[in-house]
PDB file of N, CA and C in Angstrom:
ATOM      1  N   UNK A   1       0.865  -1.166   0.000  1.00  0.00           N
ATOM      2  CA  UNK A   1       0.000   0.000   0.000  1.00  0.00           C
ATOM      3  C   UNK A   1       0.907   1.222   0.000  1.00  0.00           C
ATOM      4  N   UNK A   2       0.635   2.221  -0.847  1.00  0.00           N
ATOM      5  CA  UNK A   2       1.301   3.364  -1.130  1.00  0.00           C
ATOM      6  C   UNK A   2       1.257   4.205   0.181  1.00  0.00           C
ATOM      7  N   UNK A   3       2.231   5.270  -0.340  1.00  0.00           N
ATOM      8  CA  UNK A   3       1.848   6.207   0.695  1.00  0.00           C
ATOM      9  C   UNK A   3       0.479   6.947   0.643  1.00  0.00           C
ATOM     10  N   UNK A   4       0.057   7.515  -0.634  1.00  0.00           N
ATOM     11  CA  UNK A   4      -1.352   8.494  -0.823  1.00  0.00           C
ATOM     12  C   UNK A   4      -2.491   7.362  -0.643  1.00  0.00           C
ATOM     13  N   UNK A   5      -1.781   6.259  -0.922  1.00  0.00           N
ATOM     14  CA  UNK A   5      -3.084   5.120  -0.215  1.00  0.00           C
ATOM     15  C   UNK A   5      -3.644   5.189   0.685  1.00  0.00           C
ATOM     16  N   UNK A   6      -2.745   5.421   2.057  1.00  0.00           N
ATOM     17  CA  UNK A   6      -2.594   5.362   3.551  1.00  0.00           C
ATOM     18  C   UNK A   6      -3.340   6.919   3.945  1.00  0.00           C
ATOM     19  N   UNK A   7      -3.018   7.458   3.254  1.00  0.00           N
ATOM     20  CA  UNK A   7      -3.359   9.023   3.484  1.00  0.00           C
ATOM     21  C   UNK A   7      -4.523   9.432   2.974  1.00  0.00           C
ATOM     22  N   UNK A   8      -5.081   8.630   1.778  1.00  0.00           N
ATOM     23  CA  UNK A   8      -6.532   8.697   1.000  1.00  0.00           C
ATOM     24  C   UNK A   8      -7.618   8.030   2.504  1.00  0.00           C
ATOM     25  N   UNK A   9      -7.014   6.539   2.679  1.00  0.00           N
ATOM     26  CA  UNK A   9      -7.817   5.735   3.689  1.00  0.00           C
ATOM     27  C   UNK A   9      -8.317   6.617   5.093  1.00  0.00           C
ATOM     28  N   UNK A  10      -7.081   6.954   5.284  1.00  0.00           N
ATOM     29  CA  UNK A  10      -6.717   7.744   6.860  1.00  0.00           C
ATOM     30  C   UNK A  10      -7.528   9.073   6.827  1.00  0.00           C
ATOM     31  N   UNK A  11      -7.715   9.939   5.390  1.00  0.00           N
ATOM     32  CA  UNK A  11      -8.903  10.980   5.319  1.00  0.00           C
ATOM     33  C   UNK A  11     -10.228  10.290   4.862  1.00  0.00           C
ATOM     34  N   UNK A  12     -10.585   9.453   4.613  1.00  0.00           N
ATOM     35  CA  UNK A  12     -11.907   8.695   4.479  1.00  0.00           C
ATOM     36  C   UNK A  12     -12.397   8.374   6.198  1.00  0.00           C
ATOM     37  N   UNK A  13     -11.066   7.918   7.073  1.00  0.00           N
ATOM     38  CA  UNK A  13     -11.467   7.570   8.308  1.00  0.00           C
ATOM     39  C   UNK A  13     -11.871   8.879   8.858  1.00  0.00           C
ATOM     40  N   UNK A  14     -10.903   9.711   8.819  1.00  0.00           N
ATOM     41  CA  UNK A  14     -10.963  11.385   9.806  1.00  0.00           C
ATOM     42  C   UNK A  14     -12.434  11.901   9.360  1.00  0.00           C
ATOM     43  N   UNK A  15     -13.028  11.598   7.631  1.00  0.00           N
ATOM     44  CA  UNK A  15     -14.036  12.224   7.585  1.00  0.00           C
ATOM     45  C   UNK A  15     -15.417  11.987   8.069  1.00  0.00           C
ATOM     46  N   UNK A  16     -15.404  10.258   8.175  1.00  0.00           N
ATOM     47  CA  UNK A  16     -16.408   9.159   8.253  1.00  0.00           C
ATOM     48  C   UNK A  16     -16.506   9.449  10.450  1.00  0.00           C
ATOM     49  N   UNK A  17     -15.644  10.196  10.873  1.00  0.00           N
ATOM     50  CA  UNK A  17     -15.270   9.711  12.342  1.00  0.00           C
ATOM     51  C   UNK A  17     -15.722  11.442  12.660  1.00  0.00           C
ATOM     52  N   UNK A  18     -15.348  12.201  11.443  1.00  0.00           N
ATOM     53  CA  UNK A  18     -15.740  13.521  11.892  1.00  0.00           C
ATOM     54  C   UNK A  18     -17.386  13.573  11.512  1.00  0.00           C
ATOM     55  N   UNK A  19     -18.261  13.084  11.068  1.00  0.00           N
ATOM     56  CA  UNK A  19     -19.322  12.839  10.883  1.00  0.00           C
ATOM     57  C   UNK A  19     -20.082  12.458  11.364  1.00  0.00           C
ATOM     58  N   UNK A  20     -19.383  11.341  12.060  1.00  0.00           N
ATOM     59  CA  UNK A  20     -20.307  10.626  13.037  1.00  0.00           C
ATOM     60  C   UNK A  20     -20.373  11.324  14.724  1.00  0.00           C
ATOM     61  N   UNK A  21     -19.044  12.150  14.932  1.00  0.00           N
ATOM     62  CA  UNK A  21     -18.892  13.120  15.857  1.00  0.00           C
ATOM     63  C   UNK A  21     -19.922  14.267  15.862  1.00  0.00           C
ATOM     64  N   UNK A  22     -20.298  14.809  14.856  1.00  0.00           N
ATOM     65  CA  UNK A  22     -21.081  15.772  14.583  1.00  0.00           C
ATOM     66  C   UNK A  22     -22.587  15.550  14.708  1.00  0.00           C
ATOM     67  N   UNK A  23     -22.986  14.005  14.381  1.00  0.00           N
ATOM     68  CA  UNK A  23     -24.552  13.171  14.538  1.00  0.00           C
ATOM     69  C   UNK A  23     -24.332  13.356  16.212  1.00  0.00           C
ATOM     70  N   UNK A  24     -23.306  12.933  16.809  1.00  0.00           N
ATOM     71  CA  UNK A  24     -23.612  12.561  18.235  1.00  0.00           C
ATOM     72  C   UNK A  24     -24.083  13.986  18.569  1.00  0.00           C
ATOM     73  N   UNK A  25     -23.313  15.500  18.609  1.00  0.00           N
ATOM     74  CA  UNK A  25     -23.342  16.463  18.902  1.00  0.00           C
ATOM     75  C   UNK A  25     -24.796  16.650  18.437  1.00  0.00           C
ATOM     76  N   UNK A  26     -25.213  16.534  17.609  1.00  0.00           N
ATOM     77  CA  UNK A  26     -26.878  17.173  16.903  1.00  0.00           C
ATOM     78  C   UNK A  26     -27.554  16.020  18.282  1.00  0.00           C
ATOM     79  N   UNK A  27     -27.558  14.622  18.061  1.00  0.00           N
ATOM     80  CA  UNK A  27     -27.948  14.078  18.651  1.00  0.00           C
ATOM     81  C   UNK A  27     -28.426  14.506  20.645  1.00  0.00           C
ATOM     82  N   UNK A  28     -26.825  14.701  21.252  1.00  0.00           N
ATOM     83  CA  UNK A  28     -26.836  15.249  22.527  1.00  0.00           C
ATOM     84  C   UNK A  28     -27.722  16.482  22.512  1.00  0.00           C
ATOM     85  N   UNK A  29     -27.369  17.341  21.759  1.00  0.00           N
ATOM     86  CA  UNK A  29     -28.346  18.617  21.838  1.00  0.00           C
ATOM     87  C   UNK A  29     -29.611  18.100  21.739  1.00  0.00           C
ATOM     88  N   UNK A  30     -29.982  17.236  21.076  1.00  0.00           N
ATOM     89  CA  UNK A  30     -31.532  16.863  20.889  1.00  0.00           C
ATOM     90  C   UNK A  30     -32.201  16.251  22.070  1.00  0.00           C
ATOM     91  N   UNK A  31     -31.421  15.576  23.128  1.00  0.00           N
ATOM     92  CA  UNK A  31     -31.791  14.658  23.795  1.00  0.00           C
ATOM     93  C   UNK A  31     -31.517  15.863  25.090  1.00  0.00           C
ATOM     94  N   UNK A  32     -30.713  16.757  25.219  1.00  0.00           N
ATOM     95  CA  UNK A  32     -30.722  17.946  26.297  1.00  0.00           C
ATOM     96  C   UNK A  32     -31.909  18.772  25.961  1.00  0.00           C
ATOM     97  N   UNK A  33     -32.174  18.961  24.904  1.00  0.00           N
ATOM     98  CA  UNK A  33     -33.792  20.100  24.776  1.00  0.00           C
ATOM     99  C   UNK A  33     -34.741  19.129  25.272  1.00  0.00           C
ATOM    100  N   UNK A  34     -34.977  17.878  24.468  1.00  0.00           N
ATOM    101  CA  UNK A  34     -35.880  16.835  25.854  1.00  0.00           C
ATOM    102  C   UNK A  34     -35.830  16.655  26.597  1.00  0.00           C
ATOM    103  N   UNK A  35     -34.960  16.223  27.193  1.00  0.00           N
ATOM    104  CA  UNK A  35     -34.761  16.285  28.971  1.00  0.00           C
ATOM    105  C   UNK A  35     -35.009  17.821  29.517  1.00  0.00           C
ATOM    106  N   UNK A  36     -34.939  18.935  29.084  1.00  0.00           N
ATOM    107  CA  UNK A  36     -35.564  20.002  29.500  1.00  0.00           C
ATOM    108  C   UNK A  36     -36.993  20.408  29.394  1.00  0.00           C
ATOM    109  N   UNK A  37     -37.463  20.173  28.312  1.00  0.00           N
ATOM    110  CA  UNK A  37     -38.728  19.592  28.256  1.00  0.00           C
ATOM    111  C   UNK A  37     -40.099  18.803  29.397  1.00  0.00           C
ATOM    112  N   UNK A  38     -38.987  17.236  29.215  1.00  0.00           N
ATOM    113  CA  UNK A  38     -39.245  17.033  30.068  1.00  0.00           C
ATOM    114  C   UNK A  38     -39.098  16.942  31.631  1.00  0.00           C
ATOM    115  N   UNK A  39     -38.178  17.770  31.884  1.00  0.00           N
ATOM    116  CA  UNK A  39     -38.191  18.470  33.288  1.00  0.00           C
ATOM    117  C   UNK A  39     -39.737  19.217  33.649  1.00  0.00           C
ATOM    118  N   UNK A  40     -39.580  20.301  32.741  1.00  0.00           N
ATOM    119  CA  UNK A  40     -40.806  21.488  33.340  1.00  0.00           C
ATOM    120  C   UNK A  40     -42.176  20.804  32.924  1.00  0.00           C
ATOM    121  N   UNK A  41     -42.374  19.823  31.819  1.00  0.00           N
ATOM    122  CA  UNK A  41     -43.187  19.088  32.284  1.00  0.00           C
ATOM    123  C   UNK A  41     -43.189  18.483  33.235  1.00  0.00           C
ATOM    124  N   UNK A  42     -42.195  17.829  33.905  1.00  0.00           N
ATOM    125  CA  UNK A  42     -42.721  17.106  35.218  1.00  0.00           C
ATOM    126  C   UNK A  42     -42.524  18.359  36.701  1.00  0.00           C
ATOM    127  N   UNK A  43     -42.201  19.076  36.665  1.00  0.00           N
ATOM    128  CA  UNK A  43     -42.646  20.095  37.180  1.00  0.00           C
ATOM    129  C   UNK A  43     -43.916  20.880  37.047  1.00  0.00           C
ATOM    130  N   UNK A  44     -45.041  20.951  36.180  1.00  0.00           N
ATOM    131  CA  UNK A  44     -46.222  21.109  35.874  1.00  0.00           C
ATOM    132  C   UNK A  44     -47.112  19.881  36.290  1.00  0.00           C
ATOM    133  N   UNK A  45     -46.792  18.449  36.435  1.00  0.00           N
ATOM    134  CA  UNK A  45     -47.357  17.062  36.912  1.00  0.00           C
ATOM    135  C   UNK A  45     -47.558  17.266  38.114  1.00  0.00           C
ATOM    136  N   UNK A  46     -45.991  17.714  38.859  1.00  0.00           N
ATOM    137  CA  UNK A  46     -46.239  17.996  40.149  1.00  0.00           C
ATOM    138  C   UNK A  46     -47.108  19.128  41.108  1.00  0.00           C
ATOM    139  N   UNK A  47     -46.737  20.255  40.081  1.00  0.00           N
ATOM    140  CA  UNK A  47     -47.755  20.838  40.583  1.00  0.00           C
ATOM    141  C   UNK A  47     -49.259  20.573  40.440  1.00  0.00           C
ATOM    142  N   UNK A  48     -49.585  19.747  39.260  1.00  0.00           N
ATOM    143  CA  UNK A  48     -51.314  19.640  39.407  1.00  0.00           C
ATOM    144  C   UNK A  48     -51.265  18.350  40.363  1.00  0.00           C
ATOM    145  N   UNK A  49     -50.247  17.333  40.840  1.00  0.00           N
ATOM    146  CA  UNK A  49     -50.831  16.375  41.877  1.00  0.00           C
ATOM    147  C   UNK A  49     -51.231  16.667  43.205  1.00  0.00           C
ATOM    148  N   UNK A  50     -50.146  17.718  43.683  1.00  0.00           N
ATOM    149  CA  UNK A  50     -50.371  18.437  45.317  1.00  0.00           C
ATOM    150  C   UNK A  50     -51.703  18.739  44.796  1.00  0.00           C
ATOM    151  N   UNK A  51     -52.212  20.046  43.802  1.00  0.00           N
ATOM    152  CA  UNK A  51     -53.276  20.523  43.913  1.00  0.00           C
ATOM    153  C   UNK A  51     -54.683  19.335  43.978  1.00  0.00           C
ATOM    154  N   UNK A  52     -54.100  18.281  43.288  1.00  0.00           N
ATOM    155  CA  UNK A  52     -54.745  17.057  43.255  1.00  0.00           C
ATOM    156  C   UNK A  52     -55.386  16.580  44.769  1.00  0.00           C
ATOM    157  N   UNK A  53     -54.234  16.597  45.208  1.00  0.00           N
ATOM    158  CA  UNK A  53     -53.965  15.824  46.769  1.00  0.00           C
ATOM    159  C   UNK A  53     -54.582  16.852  47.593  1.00  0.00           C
ATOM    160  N   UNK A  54     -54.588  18.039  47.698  1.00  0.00           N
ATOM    161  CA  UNK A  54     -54.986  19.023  48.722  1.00  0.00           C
ATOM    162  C   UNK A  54     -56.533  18.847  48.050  1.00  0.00           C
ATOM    163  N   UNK A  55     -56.866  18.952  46.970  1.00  0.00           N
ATOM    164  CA  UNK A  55     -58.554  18.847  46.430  1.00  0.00           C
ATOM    165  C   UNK A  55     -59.119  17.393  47.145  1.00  0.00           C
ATOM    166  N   UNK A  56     -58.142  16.452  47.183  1.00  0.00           N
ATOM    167  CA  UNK A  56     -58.449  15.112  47.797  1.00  0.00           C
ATOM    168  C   UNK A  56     -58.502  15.181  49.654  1.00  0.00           C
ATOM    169  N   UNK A  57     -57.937  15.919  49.982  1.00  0.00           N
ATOM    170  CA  UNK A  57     -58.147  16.134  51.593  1.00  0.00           C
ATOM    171  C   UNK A  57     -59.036  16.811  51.748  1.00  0.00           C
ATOM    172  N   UNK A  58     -59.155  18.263  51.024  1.00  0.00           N
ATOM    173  CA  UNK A  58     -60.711  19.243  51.937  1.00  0.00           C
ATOM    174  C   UNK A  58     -61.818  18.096  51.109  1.00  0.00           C
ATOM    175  N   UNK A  59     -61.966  16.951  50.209  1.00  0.00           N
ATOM    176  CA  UNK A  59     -63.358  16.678  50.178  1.00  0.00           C
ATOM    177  C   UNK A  59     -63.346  15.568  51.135  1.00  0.00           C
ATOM    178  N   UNK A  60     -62.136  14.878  51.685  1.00  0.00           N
ATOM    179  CA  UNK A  60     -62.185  13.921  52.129  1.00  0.00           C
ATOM    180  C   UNK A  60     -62.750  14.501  54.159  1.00  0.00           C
ATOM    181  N   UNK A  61     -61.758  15.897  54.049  1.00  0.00           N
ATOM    182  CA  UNK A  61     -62.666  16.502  55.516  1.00  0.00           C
ATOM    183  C   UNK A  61     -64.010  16.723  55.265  1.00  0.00           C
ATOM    184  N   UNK A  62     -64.296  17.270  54.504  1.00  0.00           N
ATOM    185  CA  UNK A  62     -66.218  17.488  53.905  1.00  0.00           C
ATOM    186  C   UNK A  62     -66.640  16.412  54.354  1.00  0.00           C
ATOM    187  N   UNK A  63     -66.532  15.096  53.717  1.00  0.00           N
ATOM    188  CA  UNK A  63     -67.204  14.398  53.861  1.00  0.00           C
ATOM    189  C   UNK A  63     -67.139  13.869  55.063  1.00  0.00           C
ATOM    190  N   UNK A  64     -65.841  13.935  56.037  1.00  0.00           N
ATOM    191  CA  UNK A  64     -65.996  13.534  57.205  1.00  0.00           C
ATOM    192  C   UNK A  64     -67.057  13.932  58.452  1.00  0.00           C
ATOM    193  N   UNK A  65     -66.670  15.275  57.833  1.00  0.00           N
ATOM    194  CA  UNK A  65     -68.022  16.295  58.206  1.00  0.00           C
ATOM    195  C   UNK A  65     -69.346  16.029  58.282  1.00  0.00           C
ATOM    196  N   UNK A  66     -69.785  15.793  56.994  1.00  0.00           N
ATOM    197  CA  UNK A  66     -70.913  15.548  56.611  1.00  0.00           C
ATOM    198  C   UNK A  66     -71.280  13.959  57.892  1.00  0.00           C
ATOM    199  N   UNK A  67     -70.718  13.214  57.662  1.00  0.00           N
ATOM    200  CA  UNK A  67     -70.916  11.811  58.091  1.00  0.00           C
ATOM    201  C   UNK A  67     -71.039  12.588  59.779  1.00  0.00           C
ATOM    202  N   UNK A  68     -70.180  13.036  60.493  1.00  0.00           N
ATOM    203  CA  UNK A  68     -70.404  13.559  61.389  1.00  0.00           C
ATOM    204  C   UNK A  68     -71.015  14.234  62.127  1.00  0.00           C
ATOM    205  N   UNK A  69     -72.007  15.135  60.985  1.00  0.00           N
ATOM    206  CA  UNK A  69     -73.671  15.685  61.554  1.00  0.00           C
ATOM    207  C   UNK A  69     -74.244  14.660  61.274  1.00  0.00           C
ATOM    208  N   UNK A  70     -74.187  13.773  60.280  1.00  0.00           N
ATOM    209  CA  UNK A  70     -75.475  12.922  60.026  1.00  0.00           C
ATOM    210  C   UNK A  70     -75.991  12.100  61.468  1.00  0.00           C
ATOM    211  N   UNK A  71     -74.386  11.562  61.879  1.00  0.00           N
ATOM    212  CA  UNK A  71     -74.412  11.058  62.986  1.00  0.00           C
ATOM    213  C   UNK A  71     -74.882  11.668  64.345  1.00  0.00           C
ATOM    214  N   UNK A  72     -74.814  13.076  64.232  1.00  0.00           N
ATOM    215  CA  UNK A  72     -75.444  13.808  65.143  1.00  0.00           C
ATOM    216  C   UNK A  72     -76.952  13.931  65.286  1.00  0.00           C
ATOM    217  N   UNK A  73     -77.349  14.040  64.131  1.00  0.00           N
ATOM    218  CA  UNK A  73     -78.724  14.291  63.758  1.00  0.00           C
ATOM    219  C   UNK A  73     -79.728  12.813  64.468  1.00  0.00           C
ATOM    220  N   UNK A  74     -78.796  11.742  63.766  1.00  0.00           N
ATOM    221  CA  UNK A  74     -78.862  10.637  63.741  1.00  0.00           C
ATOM    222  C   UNK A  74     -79.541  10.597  65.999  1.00  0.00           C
ATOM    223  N   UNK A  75     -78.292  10.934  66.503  1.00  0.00           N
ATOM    224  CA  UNK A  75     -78.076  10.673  67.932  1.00  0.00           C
ATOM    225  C   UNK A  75     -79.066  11.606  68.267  1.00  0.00           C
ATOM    226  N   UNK A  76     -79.815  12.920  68.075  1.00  0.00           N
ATOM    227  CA  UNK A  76     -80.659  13.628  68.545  1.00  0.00           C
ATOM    228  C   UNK A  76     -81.796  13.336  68.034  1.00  0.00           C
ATOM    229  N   UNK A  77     -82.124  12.190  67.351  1.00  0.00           N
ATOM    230  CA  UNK A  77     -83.425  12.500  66.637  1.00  0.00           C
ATOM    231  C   UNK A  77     -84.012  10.626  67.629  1.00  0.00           C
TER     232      UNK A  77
END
């Protein structure tokens, strides 16, 4: 194998290796805007579950409530 052989091959490798360097880079950037993405989406999840969870306690006191006059009513009547 010649010398411009070695040197043809060896820039086919540098170009084929600089290419595929450049997919990863597009790639990483692509997969960092999703993961940011999905960050503040799951920061928006969280906030509607508390609100979830606090909507799930005052009905769950309501209703304790409720059961608790009934039972009153219940005992005076």
């Amino acid at each position: 194998m010649s010398g411009n052989e070695k040197q043809g091959i060896q820039e086919q490798d540098l170009k084929a290796l600089e290419i595929r360097v450049e997919e990863l880079i597009r790639a990483c950037a692509h997969l960092k805007d999703e993961n940011k993405t999905l960050r503040a989406r799951e920061q928006v999840l969280l906030g509607e579950r508390d609100k979830l969870a606090k909507k799930n306690d005052e009905a769950k006191y309501r209703v304790e409530d409720m059961i608790d006059r009934l039972k009153r009513l219940e005992d005076e009547a």
